[in-house]
N, C-alpha and C. Protein backbone atom coordinates (compact mmCIF):
# COMPACT_ATOMS: atom_id res chain seq x y z
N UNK A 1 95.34 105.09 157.94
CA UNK A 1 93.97 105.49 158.03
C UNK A 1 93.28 104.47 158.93
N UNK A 2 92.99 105.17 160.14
CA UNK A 2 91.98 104.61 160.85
C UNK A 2 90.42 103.56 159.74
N UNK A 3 90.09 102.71 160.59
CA UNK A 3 88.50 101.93 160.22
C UNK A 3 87.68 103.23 160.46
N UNK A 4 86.81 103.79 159.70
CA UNK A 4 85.56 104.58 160.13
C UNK A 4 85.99 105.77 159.31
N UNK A 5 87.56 105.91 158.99
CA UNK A 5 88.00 107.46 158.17
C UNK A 5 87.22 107.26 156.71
N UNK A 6 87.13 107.74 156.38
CA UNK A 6 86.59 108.73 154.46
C UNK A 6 87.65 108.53 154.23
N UNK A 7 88.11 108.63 152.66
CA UNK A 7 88.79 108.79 152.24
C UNK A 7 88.62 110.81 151.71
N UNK A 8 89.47 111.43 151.86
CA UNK A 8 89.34 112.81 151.32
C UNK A 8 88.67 112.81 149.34
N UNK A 9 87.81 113.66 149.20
CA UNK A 9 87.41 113.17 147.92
C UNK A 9 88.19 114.49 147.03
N UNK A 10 89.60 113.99 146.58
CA UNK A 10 90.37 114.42 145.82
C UNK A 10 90.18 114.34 144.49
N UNK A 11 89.40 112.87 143.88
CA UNK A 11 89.84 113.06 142.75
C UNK A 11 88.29 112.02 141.84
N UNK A 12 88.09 111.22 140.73
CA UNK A 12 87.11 110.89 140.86
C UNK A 12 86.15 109.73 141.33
N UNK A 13 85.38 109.84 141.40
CA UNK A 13 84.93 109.05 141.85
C UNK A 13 84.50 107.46 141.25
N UNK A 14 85.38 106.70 141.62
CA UNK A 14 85.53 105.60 141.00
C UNK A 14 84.68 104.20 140.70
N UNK A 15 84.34 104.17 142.36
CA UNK A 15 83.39 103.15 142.60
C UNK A 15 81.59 103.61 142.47
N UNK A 16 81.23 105.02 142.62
CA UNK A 16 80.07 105.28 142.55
C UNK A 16 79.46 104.99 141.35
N UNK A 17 77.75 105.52 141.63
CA UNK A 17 76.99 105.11 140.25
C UNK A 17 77.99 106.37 139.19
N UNK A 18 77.18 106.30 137.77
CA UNK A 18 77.84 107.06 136.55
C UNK A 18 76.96 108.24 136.46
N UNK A 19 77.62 109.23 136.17
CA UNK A 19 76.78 110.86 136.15
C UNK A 19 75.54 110.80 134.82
N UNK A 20 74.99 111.42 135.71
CA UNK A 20 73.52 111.45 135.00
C UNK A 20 73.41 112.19 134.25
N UNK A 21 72.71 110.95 133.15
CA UNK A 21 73.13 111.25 131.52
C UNK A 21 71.93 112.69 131.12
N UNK A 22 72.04 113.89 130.22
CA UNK A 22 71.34 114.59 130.13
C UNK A 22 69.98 114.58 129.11
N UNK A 23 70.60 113.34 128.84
CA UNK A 23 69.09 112.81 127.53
C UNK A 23 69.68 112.48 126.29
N UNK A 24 69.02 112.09 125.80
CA UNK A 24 69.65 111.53 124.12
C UNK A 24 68.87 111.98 123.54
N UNK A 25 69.51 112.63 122.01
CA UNK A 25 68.81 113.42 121.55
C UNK A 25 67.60 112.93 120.45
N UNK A 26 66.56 113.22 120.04
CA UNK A 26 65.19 112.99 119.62
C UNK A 26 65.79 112.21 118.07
N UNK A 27 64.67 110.99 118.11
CA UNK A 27 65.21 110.37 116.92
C UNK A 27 65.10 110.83 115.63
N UNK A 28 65.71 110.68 114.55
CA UNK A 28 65.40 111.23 113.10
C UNK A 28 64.28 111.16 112.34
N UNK A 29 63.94 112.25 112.28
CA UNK A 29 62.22 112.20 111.50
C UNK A 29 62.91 112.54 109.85
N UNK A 30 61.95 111.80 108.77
CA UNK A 30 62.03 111.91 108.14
C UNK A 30 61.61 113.42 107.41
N UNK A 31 62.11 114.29 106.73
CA UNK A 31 61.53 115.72 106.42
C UNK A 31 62.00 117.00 106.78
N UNK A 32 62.61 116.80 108.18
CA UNK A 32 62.77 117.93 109.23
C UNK A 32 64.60 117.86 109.00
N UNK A 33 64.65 119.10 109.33
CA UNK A 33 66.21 119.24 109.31
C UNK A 33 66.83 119.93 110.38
N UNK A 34 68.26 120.15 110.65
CA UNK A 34 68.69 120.46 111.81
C UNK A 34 68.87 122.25 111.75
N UNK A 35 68.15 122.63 112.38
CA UNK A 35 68.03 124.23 112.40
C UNK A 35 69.90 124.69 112.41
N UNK A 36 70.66 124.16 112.86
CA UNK A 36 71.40 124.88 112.54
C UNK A 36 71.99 124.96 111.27
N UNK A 37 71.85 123.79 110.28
CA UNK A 37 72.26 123.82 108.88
C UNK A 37 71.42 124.61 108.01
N UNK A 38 72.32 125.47 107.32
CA UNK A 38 71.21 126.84 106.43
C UNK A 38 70.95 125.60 105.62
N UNK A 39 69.34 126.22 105.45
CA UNK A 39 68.07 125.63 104.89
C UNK A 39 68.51 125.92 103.04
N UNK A 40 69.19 126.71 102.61
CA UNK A 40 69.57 127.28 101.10
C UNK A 40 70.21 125.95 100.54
N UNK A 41 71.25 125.48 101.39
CA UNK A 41 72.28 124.00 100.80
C UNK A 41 71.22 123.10 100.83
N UNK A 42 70.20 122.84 101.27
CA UNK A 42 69.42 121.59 101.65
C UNK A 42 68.62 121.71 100.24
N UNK A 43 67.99 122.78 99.84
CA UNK A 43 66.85 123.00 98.74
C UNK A 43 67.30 122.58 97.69
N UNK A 44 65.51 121.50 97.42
CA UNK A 44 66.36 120.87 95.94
C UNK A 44 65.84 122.50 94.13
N UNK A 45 67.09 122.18 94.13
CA UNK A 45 66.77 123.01 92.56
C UNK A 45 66.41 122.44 91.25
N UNK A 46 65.79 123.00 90.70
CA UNK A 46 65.28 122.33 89.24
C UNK A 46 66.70 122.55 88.40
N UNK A 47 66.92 121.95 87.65
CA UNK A 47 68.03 121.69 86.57
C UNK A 47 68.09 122.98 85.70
N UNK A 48 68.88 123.39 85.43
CA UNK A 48 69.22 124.51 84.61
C UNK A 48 68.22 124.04 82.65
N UNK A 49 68.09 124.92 82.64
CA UNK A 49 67.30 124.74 81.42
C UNK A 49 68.37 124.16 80.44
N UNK A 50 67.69 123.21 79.23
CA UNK A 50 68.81 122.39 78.46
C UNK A 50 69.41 123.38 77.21
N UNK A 51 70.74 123.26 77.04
CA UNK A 51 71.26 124.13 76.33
C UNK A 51 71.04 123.46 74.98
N UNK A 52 71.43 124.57 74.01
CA UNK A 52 70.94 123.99 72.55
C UNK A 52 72.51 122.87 72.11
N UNK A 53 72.58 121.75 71.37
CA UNK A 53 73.49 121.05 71.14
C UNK A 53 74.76 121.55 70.71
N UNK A 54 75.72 121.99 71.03
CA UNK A 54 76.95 122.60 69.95
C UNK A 54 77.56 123.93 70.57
N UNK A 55 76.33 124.70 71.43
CA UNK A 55 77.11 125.96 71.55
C UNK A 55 77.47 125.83 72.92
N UNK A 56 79.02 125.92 73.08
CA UNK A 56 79.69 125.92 74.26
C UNK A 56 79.27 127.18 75.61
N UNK A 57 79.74 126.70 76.37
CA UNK A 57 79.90 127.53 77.82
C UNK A 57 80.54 129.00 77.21
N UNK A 58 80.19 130.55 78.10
CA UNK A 58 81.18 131.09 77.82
C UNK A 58 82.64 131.25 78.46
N UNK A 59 82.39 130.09 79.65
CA UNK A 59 83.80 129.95 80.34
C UNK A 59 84.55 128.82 79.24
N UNK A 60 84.06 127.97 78.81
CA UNK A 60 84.94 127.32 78.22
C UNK A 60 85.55 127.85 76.79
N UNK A 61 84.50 128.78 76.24
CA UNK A 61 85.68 129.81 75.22
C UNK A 61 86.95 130.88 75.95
N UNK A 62 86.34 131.06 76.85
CA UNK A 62 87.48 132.05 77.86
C UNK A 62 88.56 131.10 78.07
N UNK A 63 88.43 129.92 78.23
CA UNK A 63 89.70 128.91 79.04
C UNK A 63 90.58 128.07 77.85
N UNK A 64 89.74 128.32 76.94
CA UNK A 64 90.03 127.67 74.88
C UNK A 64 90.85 128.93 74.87
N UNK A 65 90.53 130.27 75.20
CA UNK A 65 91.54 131.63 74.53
C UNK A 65 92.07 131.77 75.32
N UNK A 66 92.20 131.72 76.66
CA UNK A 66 93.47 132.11 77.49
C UNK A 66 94.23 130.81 77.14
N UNK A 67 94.21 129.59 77.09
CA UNK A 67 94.97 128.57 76.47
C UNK A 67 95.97 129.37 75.38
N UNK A 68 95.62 129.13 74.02
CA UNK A 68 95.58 129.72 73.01
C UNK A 68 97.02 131.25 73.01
N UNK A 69 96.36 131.94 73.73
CA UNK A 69 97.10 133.18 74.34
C UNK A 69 98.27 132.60 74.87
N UNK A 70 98.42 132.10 76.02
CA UNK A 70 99.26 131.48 76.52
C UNK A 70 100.38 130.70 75.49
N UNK A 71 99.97 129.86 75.00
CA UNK A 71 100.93 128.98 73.56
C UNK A 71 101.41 130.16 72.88
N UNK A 72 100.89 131.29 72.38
CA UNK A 72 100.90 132.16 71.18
C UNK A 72 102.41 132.72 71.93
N UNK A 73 102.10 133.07 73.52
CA UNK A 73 103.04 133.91 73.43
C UNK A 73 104.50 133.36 73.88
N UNK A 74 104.02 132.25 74.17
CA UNK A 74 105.46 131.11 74.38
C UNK A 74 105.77 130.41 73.09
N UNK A 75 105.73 130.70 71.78
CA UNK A 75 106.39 130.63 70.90
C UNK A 75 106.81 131.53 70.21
N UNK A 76 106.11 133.08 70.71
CA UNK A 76 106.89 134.31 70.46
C UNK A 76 108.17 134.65 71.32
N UNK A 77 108.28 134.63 72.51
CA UNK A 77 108.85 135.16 73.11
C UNK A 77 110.44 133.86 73.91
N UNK A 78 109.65 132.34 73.35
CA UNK A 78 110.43 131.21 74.06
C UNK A 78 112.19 131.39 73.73
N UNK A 79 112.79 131.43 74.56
CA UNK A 79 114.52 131.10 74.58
C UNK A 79 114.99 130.24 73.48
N UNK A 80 115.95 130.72 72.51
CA UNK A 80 116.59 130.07 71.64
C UNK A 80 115.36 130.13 69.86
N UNK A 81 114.60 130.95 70.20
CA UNK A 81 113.64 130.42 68.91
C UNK A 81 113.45 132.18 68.30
């Protein structure tokens, strides 16, 4: 290469300034939220009303009798018994 040639601009550019940045995004305000996160997960909820002392869930009687069920019928039906 001749004094006075360019170099062909193949590939990047190494020595130049750095590509211009498109902005940084706005600082965090307290309150405001990011429009793309649904607003439903963010909302605070009041606490479920207090249950009376003693009387269980009705999932946890469902999960007490399918238990229950389960044992009953593996000592009816278990190999050798």
């Amino acid at each position: 290469m001749a004094t006075g040639d360019r170099p062909a601009d193949d590939g990047p550019d190494l020595g130049g300034s750095p590509p211009s940045d498109p902005g940084d995004t706005p600082p965090y305000q307290r309150g405001t939220h990011d429009p793309v996160v649904d607003s439903v997960w963010l909302r605070h909820r009041p606490p479920p009303p207090p249950r009376p002392r003693g009387v269980p869930r009705l999932t946890t009687v469902l999960l007490i009798a399918a238990f229950v069920a389960v044992l009953v019928l593996y000592l009816v039906v278990r190999p050798g018994g």
